[in-house]
Every structure is written in C-alpha cells, then in structure tokens.
PDB file of N, CA and C in Angstrom:
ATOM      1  N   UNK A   1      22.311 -25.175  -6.378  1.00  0.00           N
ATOM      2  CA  UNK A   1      21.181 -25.524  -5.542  1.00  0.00           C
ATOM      3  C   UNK A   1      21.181 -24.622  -4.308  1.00  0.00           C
ATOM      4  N   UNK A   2      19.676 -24.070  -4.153  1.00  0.00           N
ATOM      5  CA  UNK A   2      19.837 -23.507  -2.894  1.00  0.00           C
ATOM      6  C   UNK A   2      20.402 -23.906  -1.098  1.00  0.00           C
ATOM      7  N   UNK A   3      20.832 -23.294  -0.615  1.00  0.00           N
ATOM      8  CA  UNK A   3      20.892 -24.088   0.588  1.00  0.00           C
ATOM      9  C   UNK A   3      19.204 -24.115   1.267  1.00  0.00           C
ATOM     10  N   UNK A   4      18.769 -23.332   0.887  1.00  0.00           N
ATOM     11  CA  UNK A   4      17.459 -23.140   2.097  1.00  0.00           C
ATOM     12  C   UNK A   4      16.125 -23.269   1.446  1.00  0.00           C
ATOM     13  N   UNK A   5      15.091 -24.288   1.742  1.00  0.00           N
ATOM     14  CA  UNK A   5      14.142 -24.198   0.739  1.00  0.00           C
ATOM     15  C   UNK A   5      12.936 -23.107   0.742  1.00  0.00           C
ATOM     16  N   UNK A   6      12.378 -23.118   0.115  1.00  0.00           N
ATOM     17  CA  UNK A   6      10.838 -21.819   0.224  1.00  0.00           C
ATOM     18  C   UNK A   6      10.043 -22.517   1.398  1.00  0.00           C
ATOM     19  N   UNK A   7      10.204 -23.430   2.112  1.00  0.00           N
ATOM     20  CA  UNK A   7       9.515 -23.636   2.987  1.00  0.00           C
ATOM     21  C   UNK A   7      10.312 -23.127   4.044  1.00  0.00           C
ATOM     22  N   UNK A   8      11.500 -22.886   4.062  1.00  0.00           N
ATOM     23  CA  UNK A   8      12.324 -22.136   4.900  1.00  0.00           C
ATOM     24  C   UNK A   8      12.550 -20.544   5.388  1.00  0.00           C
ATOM     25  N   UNK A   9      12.089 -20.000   3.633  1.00  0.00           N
ATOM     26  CA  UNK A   9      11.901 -18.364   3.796  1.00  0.00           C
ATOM     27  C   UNK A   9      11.033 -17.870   4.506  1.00  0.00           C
ATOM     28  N   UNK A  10      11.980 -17.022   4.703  1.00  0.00           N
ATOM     29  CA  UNK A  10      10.927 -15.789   5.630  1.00  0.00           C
ATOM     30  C   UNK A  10      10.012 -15.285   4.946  1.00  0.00           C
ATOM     31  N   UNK A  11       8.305 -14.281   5.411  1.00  0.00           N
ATOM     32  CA  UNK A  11       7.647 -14.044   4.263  1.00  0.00           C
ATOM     33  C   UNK A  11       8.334 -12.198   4.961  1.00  0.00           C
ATOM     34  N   UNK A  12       8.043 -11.757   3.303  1.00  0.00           N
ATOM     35  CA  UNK A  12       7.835 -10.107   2.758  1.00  0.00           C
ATOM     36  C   UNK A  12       6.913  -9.776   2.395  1.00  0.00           C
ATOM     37  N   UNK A  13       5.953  -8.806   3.833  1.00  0.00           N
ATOM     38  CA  UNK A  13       4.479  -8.120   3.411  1.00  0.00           C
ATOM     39  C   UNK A  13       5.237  -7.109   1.974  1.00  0.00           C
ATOM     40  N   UNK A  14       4.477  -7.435   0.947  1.00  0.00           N
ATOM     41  CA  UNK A  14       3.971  -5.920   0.195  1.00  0.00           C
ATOM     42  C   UNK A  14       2.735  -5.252   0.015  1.00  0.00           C
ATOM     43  N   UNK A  15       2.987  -3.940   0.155  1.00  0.00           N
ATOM     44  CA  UNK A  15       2.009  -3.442  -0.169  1.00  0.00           C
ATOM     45  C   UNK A  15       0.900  -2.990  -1.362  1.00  0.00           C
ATOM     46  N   UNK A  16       1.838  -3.318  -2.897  1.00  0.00           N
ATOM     47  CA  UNK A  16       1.283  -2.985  -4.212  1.00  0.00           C
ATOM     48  C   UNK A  16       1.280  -4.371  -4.661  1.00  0.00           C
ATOM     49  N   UNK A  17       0.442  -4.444  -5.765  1.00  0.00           N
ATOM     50  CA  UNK A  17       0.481  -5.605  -6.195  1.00  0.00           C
ATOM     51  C   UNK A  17       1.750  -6.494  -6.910  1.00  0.00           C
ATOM     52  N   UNK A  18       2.974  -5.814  -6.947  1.00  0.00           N
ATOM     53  CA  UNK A  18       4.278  -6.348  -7.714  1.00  0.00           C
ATOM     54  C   UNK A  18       5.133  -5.389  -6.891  1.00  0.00           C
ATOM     55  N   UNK A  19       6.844  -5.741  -6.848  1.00  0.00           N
ATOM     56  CA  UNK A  19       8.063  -4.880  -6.506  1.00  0.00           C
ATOM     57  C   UNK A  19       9.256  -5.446  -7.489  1.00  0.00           C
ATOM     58  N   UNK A  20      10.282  -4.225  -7.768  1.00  0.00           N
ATOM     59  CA  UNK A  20      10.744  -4.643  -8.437  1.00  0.00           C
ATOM     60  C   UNK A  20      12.100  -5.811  -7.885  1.00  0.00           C
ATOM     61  N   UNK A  21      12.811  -6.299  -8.467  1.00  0.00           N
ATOM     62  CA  UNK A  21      13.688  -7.230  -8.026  1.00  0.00           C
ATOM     63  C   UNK A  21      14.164  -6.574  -6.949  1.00  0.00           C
ATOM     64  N   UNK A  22      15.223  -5.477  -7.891  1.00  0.00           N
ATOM     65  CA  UNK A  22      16.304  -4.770  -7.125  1.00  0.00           C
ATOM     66  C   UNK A  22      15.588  -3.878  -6.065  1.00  0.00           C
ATOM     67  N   UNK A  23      14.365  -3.629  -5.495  1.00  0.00           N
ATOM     68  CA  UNK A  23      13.786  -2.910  -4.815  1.00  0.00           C
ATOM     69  C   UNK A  23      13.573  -4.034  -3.336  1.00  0.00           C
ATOM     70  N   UNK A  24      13.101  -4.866  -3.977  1.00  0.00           N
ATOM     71  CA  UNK A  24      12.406  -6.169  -2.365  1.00  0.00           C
ATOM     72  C   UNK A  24      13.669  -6.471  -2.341  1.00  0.00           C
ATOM     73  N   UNK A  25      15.276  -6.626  -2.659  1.00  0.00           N
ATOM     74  CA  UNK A  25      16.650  -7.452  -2.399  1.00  0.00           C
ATOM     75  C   UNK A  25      16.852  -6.199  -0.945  1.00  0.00           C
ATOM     76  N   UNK A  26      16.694  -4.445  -1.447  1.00  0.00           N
ATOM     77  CA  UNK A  26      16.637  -3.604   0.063  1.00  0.00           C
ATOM     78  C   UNK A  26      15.716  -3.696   0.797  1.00  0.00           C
ATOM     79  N   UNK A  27      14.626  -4.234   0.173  1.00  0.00           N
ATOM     80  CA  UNK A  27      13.762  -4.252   1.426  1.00  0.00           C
ATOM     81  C   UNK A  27      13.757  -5.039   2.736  1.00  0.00           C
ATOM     82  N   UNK A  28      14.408  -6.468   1.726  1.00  0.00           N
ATOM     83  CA  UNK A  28      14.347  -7.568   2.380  1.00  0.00           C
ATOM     84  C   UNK A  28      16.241  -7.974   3.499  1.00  0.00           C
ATOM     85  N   UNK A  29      16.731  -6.597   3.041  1.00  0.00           N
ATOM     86  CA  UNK A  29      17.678  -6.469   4.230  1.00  0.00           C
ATOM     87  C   UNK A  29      18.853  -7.505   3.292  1.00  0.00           C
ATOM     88  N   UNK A  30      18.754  -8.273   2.210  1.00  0.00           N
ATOM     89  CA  UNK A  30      19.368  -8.768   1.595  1.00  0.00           C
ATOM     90  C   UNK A  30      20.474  -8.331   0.730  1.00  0.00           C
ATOM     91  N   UNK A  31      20.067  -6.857  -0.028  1.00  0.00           N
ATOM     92  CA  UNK A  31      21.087  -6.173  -0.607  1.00  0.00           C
ATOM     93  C   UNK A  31      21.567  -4.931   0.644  1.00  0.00           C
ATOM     94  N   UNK A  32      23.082  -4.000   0.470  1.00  0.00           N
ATOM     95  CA  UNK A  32      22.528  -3.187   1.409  1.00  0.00           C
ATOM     96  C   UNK A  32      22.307  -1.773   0.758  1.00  0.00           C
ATOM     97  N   UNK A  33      22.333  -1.812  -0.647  1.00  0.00           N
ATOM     98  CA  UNK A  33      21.676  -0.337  -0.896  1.00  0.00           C
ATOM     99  C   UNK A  33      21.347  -1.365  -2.606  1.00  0.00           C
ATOM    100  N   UNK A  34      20.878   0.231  -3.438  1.00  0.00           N
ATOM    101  CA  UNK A  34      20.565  -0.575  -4.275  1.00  0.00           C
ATOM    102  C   UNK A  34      22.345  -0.695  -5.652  1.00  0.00           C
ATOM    103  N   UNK A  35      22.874  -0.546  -5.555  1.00  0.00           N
ATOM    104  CA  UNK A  35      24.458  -0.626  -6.107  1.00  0.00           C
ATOM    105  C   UNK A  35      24.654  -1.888  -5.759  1.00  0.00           C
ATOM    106  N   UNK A  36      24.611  -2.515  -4.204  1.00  0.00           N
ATOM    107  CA  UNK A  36      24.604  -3.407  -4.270  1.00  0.00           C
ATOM    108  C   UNK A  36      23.618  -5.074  -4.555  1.00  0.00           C
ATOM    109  N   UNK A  37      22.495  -4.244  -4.561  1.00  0.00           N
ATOM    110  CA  UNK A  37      21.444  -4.914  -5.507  1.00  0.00           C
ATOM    111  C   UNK A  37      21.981  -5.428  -6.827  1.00  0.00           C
ATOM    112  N   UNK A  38      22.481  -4.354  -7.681  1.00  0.00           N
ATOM    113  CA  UNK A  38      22.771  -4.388  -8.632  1.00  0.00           C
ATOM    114  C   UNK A  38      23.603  -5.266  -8.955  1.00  0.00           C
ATOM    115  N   UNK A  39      24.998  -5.303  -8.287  1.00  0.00           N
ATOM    116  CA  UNK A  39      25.686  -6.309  -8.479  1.00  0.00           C
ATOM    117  C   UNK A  39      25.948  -7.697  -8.267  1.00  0.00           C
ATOM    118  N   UNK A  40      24.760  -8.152  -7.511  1.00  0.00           N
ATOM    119  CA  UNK A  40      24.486  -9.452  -6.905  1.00  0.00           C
ATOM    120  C   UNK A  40      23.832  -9.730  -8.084  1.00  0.00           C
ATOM    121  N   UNK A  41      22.460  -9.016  -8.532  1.00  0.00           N
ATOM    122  CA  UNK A  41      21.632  -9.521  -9.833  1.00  0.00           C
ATOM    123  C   UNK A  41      22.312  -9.875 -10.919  1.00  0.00           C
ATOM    124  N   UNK A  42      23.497  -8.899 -11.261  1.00  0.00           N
ATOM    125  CA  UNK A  42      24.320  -8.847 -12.411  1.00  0.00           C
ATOM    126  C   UNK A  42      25.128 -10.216 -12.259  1.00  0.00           C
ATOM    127  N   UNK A  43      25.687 -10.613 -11.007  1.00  0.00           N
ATOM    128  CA  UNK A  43      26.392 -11.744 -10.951  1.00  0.00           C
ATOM    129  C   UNK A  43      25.906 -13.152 -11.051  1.00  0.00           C
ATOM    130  N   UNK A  44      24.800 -12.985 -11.095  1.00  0.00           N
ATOM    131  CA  UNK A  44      23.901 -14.236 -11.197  1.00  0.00           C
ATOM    132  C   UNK A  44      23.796 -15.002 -10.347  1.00  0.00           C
ATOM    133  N   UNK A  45      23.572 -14.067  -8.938  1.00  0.00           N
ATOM    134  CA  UNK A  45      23.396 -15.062  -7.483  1.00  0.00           C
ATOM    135  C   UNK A  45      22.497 -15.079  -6.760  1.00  0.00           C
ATOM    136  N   UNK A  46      21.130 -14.081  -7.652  1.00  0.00           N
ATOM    137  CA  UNK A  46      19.709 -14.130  -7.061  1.00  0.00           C
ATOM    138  C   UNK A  46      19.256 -15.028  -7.983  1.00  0.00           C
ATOM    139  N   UNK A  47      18.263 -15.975  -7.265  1.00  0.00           N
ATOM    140  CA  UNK A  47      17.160 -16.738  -8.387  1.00  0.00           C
ATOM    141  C   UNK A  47      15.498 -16.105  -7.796  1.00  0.00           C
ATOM    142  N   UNK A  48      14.700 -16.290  -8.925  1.00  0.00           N
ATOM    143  CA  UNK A  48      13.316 -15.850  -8.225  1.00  0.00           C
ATOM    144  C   UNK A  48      12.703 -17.387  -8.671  1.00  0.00           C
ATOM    145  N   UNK A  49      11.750 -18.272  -7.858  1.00  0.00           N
ATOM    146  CA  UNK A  49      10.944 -19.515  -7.889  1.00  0.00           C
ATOM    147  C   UNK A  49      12.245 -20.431  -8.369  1.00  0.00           C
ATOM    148  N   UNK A  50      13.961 -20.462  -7.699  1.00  0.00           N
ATOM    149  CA  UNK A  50      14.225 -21.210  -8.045  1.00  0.00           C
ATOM    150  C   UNK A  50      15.277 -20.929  -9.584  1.00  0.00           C
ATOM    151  N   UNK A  51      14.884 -20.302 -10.343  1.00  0.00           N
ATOM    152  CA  UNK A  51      15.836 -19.318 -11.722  1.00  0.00           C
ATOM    153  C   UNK A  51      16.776 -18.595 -11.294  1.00  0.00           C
ATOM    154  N   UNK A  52      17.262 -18.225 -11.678  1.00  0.00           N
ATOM    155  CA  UNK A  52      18.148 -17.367 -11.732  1.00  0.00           C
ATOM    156  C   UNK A  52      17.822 -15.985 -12.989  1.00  0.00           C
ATOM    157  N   UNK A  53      18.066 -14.649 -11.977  1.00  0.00           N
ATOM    158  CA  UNK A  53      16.965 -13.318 -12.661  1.00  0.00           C
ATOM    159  C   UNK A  53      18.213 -12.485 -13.265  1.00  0.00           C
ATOM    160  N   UNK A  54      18.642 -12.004 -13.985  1.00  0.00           N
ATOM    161  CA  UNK A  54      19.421 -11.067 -14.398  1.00  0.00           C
ATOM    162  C   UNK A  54      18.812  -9.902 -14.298  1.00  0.00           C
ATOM    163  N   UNK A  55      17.415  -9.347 -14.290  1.00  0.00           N
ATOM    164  CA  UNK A  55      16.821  -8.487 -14.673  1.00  0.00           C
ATOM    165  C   UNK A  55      16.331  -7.056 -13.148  1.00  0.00           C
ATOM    166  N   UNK A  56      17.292  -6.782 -12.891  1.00  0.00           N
ATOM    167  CA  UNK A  56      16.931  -5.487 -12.111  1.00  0.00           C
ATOM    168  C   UNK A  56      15.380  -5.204 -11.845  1.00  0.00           C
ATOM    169  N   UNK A  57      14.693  -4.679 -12.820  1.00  0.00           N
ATOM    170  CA  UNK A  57      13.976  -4.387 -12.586  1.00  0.00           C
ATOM    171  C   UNK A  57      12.298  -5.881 -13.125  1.00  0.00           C
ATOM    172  N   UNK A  58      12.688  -6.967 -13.055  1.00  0.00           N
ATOM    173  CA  UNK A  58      12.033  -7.960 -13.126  1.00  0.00           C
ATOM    174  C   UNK A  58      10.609  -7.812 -11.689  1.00  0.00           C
ATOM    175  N   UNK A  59       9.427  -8.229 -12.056  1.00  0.00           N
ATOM    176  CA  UNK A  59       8.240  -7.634 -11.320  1.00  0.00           C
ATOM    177  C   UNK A  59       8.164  -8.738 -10.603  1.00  0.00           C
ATOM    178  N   UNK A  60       8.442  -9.095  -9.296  1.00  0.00           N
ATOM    179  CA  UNK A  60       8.103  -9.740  -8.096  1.00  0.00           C
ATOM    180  C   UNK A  60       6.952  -9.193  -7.771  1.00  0.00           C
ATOM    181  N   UNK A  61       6.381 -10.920  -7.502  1.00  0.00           N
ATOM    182  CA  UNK A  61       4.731 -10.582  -6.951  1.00  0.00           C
ATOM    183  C   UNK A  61       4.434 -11.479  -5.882  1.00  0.00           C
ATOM    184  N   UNK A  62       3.235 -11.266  -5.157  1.00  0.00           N
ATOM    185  CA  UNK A  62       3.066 -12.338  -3.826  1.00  0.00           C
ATOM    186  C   UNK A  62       3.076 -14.053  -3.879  1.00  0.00           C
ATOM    187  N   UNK A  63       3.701 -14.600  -3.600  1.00  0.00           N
ATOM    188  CA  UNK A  63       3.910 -16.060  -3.774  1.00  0.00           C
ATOM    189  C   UNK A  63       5.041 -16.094  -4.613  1.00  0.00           C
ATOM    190  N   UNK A  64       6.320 -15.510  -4.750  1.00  0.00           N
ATOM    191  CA  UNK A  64       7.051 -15.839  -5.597  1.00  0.00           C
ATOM    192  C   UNK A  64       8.388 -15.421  -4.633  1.00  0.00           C
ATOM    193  N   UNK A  65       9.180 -16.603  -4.445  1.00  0.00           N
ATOM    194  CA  UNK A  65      10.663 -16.714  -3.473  1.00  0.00           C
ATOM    195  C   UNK A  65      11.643 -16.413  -4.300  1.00  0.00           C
ATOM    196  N   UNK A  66      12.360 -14.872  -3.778  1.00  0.00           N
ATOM    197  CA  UNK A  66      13.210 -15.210  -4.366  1.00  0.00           C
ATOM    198  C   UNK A  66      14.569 -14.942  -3.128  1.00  0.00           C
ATOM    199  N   UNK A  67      15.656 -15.596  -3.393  1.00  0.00           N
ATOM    200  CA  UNK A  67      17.204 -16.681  -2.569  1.00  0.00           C
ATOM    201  C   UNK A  67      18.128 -15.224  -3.295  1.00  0.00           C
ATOM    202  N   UNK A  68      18.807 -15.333  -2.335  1.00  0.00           N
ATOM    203  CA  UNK A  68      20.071 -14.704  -2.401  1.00  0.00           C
ATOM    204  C   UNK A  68      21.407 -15.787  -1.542  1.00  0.00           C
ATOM    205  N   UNK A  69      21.800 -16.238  -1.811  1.00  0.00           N
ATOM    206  CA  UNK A  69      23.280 -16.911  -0.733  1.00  0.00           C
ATOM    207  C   UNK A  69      22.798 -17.775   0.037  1.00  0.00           C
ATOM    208  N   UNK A  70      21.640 -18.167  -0.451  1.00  0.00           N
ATOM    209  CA  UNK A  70      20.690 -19.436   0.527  1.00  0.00           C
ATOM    210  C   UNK A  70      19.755 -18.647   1.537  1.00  0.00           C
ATOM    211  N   UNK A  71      19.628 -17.171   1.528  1.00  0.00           N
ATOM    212  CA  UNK A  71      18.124 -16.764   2.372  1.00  0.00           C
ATOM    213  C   UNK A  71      17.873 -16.375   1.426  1.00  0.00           C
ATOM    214  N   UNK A  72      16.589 -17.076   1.597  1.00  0.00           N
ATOM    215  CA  UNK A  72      14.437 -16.877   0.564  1.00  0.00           C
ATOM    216  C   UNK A  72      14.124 -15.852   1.553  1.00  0.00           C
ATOM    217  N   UNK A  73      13.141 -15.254   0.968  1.00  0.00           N
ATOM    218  CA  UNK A  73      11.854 -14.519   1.211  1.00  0.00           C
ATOM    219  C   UNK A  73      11.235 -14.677   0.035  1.00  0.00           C
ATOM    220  N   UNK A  74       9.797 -14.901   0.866  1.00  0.00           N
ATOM    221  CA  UNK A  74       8.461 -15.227  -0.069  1.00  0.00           C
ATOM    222  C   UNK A  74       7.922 -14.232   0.186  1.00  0.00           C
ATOM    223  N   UNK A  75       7.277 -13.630  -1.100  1.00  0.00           N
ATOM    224  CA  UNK A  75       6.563 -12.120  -0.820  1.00  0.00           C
ATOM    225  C   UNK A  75       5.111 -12.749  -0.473  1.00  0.00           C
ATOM    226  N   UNK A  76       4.731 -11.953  -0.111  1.00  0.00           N
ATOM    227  CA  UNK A  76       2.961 -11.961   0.438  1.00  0.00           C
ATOM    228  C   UNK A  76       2.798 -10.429   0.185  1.00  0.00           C
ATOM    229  N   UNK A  77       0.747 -10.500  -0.016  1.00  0.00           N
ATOM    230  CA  UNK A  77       0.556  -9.091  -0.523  1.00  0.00           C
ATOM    231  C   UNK A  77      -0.446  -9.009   1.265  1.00  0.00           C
ATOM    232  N   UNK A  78      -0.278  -7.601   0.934  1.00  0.00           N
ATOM    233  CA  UNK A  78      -0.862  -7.146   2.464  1.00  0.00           C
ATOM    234  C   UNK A  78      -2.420  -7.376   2.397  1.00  0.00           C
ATOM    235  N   UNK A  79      -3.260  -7.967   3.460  1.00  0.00           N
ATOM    236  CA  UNK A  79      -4.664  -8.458   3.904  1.00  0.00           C
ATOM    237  C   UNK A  79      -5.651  -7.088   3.076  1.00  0.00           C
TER     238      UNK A  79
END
C-alpha cells in the first residue's frame, strides 16, 4: 500500500500527449538518471493508478499517478 494518496501527489505538466515510464520517473526528480529508472521499475517499486508497472517503456498519460517509495505525481497535459 502506498504511503501517500493521488490526492497527495504533486502534478507533472507534460507537454506531448503520453511519456514514457522510465522518462517522467527523471523528470519527476524521482529516478536520478535513467539506469536508475531502470532498476526501481525492474524491482517492482513503481506502480502507475495504483499497479505495479514492470514495463520501462509503458505510455503514461495525463491523469494517471504514478508512486515511487510513497511520492505520486499525477501527470497533467499542458493548457
């Protein structure tokens, strides 16, 4: 269970309509390169809406939280 709920996350402007997992984990200051992206996904300690993602390159889109160690970010697409 997460510690922190999606009403808790911070939001992440994007700018395209989708990002990939391992791409918004650096954006979002959560991974600190993407190696270590990698190995957080691989370990099974990111969930996206709550799941749990194995998938690197899995397509995050606006309205969808995904938790690392109990910090969310909810993506949002830019105005």
């Amino acid at each position: 269970m997460e510690a922190m709920s999606a009403n808790e996350a911070f939001d992440l402007e994007i700018r395209d309509e989708s990002i990939r997992l391992g791409q918004l984990l650096k954006l979002a200051s959560l991974a600190e390169d993407g190696i270590h992206a990698k190995e957080m996904i691989s370990e099974g300690i990111v969930t996206v809406n709550g799941e749990v993602d194995t998938r690197r390159g899995a397509q995050i889109r606006p309205g969808d939280v995904v938790c690392v160690n109990g910090e969310c970010v909810r993506v949002t697409a830019q105005p």
